[in-house]
PDB file of N, CA and C in Angstrom:
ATOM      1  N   UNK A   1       7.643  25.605 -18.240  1.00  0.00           N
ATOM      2  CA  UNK A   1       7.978  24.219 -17.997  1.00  0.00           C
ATOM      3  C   UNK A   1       8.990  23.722 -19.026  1.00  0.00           C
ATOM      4  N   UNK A   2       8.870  24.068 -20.016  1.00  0.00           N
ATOM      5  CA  UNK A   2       9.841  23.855 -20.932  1.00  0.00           C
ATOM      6  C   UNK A   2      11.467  24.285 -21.110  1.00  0.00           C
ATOM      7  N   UNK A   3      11.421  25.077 -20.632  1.00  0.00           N
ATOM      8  CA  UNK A   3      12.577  26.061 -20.252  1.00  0.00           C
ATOM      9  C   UNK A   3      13.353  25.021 -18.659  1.00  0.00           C
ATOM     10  N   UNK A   4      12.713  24.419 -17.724  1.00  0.00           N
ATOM     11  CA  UNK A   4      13.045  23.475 -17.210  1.00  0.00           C
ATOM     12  C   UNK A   4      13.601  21.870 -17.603  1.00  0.00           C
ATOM     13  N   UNK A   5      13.211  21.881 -18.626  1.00  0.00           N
ATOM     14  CA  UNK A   5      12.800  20.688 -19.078  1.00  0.00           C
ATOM     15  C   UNK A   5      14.341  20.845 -19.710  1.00  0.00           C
ATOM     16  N   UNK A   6      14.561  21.799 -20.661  1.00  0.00           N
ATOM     17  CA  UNK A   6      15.559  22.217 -21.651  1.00  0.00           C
ATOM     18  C   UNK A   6      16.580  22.581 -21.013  1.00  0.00           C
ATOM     19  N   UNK A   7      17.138  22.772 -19.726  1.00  0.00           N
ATOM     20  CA  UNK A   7      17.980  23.122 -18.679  1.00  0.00           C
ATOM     21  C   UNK A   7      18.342  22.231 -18.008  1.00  0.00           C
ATOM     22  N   UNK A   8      17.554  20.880 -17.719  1.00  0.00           N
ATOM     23  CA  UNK A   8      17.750  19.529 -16.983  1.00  0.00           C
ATOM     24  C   UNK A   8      18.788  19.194 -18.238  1.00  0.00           C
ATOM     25  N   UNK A   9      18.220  18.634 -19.360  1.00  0.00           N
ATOM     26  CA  UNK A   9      18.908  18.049 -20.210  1.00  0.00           C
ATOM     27  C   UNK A   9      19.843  18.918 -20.732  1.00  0.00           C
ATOM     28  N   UNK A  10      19.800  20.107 -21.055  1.00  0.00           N
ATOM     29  CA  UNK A  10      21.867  20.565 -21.298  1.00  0.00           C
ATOM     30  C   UNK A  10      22.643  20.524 -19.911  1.00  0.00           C
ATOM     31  N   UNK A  11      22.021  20.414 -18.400  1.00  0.00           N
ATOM     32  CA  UNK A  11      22.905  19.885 -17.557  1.00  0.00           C
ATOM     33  C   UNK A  11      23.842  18.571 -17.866  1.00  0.00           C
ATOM     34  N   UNK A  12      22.667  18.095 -18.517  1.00  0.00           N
ATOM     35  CA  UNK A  12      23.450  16.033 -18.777  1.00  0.00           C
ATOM     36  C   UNK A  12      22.211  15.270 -17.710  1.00  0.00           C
ATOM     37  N   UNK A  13      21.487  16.010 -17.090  1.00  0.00           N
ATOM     38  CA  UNK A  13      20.531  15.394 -16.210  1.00  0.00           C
ATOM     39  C   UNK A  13      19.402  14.149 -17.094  1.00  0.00           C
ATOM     40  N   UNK A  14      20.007  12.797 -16.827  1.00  0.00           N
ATOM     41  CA  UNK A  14      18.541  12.121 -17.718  1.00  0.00           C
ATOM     42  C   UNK A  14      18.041  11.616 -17.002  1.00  0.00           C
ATOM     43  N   UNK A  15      17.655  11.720 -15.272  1.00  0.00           N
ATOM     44  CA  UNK A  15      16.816  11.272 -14.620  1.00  0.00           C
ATOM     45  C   UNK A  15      16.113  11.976 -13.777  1.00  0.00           C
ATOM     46  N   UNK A  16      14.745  12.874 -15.241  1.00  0.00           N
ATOM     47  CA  UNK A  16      14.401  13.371 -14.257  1.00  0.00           C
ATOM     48  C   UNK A  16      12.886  13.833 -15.302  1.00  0.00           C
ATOM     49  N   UNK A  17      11.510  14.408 -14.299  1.00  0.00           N
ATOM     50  CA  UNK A  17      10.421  14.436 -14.689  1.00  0.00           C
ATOM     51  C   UNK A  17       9.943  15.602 -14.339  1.00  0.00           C
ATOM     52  N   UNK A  18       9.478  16.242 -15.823  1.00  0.00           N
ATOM     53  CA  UNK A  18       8.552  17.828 -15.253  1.00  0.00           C
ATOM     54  C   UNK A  18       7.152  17.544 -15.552  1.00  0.00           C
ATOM     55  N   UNK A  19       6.117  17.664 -14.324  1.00  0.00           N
ATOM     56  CA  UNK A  19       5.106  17.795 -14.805  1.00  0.00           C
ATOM     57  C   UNK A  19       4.263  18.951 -14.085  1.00  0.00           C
ATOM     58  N   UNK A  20       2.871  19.663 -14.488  1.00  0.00           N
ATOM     59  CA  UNK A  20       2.164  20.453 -14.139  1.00  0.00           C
ATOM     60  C   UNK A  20       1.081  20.124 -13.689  1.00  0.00           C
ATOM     61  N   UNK A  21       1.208  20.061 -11.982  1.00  0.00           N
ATOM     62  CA  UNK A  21      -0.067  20.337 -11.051  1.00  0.00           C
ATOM     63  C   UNK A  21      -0.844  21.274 -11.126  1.00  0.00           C
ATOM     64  N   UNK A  22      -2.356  20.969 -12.107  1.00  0.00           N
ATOM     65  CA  UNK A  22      -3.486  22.359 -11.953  1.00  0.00           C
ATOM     66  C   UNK A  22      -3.786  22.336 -10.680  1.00  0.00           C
ATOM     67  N   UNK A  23      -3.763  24.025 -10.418  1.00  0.00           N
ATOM     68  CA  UNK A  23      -4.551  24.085  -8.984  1.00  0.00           C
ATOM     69  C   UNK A  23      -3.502  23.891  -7.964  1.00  0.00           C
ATOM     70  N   UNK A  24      -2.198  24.399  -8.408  1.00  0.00           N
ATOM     71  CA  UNK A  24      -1.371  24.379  -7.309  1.00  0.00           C
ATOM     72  C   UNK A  24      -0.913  25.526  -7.784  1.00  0.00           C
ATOM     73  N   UNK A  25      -0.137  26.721  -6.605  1.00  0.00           N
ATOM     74  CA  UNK A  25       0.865  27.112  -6.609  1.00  0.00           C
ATOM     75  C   UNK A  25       2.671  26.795  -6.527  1.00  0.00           C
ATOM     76  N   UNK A  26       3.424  28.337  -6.898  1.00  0.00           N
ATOM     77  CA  UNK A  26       4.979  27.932  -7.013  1.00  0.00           C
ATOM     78  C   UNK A  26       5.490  26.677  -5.404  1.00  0.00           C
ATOM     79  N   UNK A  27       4.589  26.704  -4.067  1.00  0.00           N
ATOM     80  CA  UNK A  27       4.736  26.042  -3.176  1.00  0.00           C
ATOM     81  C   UNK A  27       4.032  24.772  -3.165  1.00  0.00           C
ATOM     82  N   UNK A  28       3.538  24.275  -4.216  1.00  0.00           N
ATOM     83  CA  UNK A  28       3.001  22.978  -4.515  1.00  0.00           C
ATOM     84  C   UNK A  28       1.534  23.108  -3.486  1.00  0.00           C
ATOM     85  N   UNK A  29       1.303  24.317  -3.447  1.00  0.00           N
ATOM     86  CA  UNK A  29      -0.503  24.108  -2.075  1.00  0.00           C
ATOM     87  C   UNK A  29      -1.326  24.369  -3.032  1.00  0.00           C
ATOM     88  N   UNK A  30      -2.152  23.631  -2.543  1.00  0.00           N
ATOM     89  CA  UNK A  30      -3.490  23.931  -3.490  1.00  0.00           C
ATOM     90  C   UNK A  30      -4.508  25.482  -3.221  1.00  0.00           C
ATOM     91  N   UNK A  31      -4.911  26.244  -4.880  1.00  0.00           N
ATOM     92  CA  UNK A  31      -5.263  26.859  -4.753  1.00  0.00           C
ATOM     93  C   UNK A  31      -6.279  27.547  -5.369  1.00  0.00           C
ATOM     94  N   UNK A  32      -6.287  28.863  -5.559  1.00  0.00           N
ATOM     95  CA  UNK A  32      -7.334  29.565  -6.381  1.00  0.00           C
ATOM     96  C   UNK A  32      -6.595  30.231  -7.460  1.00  0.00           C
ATOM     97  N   UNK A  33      -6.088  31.238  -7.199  1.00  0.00           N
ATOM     98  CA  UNK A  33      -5.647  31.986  -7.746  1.00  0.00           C
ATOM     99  C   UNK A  33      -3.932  32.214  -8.235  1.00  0.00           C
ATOM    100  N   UNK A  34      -3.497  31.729  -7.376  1.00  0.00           N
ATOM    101  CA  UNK A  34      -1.970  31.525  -7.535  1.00  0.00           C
ATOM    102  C   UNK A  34      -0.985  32.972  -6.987  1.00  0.00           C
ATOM    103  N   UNK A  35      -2.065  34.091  -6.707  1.00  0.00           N
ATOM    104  CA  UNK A  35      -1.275  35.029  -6.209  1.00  0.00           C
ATOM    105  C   UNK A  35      -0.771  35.264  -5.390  1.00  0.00           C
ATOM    106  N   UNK A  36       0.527  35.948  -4.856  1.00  0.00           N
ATOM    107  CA  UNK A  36       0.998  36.111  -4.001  1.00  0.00           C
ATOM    108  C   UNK A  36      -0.019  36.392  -2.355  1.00  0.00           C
ATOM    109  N   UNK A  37      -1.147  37.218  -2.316  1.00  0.00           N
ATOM    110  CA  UNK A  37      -1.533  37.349  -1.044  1.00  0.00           C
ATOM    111  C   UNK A  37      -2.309  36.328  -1.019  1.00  0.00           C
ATOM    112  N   UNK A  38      -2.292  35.171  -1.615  1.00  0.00           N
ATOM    113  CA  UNK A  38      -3.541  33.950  -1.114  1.00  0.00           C
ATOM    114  C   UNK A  38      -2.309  33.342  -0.427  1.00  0.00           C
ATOM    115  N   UNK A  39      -1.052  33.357  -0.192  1.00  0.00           N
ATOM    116  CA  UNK A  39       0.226  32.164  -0.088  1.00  0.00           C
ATOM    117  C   UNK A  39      -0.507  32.325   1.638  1.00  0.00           C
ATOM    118  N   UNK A  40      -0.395  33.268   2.042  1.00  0.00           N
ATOM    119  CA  UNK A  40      -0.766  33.431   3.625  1.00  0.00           C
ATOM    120  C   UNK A  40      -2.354  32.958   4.148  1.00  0.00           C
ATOM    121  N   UNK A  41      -2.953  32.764   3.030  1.00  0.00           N
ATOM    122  CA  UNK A  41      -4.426  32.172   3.749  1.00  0.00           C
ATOM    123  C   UNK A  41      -4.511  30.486   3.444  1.00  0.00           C
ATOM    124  N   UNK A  42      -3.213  29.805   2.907  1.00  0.00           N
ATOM    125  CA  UNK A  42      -3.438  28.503   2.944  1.00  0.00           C
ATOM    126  C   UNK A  42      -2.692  27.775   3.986  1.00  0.00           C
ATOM    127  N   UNK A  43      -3.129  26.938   4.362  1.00  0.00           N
ATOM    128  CA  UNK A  43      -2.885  26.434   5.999  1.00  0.00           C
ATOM    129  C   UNK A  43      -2.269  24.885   5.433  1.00  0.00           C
ATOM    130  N   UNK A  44      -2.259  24.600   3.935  1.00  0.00           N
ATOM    131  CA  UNK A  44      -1.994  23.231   3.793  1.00  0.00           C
ATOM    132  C   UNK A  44      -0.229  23.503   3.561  1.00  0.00           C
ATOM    133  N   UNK A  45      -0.051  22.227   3.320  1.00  0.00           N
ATOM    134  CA  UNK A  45       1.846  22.686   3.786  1.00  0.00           C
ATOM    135  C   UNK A  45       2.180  22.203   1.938  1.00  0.00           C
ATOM    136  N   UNK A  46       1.631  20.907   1.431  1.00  0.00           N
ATOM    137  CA  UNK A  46       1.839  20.566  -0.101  1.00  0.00           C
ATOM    138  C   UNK A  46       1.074  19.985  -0.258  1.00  0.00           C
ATOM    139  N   UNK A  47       0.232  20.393  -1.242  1.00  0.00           N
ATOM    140  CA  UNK A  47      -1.008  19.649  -1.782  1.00  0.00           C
ATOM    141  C   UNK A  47      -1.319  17.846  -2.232  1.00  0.00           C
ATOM    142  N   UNK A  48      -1.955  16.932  -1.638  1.00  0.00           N
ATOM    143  CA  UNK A  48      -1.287  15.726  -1.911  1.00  0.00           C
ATOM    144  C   UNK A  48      -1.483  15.529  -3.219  1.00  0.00           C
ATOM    145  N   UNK A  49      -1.702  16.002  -4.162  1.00  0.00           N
ATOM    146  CA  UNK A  49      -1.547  15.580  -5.747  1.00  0.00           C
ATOM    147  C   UNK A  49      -0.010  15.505  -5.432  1.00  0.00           C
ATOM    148  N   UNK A  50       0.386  16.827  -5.444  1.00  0.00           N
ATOM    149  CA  UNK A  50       1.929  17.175  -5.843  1.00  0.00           C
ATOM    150  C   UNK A  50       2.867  16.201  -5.137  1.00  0.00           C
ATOM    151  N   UNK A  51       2.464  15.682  -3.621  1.00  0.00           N
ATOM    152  CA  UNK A  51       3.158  14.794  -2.564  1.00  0.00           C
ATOM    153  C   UNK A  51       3.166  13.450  -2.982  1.00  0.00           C
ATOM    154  N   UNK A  52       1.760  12.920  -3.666  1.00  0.00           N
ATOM    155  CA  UNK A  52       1.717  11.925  -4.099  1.00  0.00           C
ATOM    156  C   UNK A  52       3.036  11.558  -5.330  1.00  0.00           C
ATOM    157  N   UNK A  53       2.886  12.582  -6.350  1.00  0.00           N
ATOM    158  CA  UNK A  53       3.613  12.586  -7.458  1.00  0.00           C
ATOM    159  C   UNK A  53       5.161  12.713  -7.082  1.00  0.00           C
ATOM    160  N   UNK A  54       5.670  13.411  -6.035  1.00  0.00           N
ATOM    161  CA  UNK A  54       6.810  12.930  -5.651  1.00  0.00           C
ATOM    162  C   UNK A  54       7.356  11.649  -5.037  1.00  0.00           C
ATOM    163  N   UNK A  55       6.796  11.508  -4.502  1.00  0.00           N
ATOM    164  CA  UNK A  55       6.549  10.160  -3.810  1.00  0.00           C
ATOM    165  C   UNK A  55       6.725   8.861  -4.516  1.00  0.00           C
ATOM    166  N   UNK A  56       5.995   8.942  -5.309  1.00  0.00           N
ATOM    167  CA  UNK A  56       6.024   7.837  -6.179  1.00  0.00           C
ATOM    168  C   UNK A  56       7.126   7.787  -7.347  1.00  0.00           C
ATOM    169  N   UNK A  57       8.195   9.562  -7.345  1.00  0.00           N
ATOM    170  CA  UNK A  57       9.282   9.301  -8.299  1.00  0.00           C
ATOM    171  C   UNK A  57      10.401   9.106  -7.468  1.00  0.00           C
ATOM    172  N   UNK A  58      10.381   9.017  -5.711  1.00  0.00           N
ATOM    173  CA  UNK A  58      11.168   8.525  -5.400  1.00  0.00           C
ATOM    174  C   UNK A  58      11.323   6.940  -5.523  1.00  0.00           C
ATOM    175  N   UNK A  59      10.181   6.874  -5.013  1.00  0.00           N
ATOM    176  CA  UNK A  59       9.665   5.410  -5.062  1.00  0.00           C
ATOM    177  C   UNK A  59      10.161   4.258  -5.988  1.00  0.00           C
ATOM    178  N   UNK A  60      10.297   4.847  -7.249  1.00  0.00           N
ATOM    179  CA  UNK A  60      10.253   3.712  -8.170  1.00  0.00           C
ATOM    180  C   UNK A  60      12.047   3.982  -8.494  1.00  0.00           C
ATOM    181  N   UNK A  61      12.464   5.099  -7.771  1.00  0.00           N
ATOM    182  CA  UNK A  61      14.074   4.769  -7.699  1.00  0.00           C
ATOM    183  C   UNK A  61      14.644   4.095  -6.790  1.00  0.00           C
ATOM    184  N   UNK A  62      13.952   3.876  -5.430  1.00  0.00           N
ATOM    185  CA  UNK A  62      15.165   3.329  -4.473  1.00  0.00           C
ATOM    186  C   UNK A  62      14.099   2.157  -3.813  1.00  0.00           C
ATOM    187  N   UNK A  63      13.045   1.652  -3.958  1.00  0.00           N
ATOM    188  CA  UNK A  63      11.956   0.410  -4.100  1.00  0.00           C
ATOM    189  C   UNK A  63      12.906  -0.430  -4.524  1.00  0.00           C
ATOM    190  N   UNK A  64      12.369  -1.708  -4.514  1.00  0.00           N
ATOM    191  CA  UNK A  64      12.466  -3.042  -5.418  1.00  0.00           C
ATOM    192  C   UNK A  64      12.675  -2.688  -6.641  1.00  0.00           C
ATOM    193  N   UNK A  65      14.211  -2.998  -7.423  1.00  0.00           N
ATOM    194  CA  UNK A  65      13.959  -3.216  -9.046  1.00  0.00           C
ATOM    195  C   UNK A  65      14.045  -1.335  -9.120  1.00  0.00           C
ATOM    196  N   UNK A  66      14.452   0.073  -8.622  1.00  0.00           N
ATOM    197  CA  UNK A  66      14.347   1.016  -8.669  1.00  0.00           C
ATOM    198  C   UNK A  66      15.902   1.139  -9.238  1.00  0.00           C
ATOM    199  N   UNK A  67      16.402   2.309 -10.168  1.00  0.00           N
ATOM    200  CA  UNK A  67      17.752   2.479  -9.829  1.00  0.00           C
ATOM    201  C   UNK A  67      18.466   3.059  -8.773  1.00  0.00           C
ATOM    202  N   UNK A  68      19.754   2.537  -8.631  1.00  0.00           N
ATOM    203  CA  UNK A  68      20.232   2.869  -7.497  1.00  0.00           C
ATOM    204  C   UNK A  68      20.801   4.313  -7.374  1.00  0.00           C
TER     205      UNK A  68
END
């Protein structure tokens, strides 16, 4: 995560947020194990932690009072 974090900002990127969903995989679904052969036994498409948390960083950009 850090290595993300440190790659946004030498882009010049300052609008932007890393955080870590426990219990998700690299596809944001919720899980067990995180390994590759569980990706095919989950039927959810993005876990709503992770949906929520996007959601709400669009949200507070293009909402009321959001930047443009």
């Amino acid at each position: 995560m850090r290595a993300f974090e440190l790659a946004l900002q030498k882009s010049g990127n300052k609008d932007f947020s890393v955080k870590q969903i426990t219990g998700t995989n690299h596809l944001f679904q919720t899980c067990i194990t995180s390994a590759i052969d569980e990706y095919a036994m989950i039927e959810e498409t993005i876990a709503p932690a992770a949906l929520e948390l996007i959601a709400d960083w669009i949200a507070k950009r293009t909402g009321p009072g959001g930047k443009p």
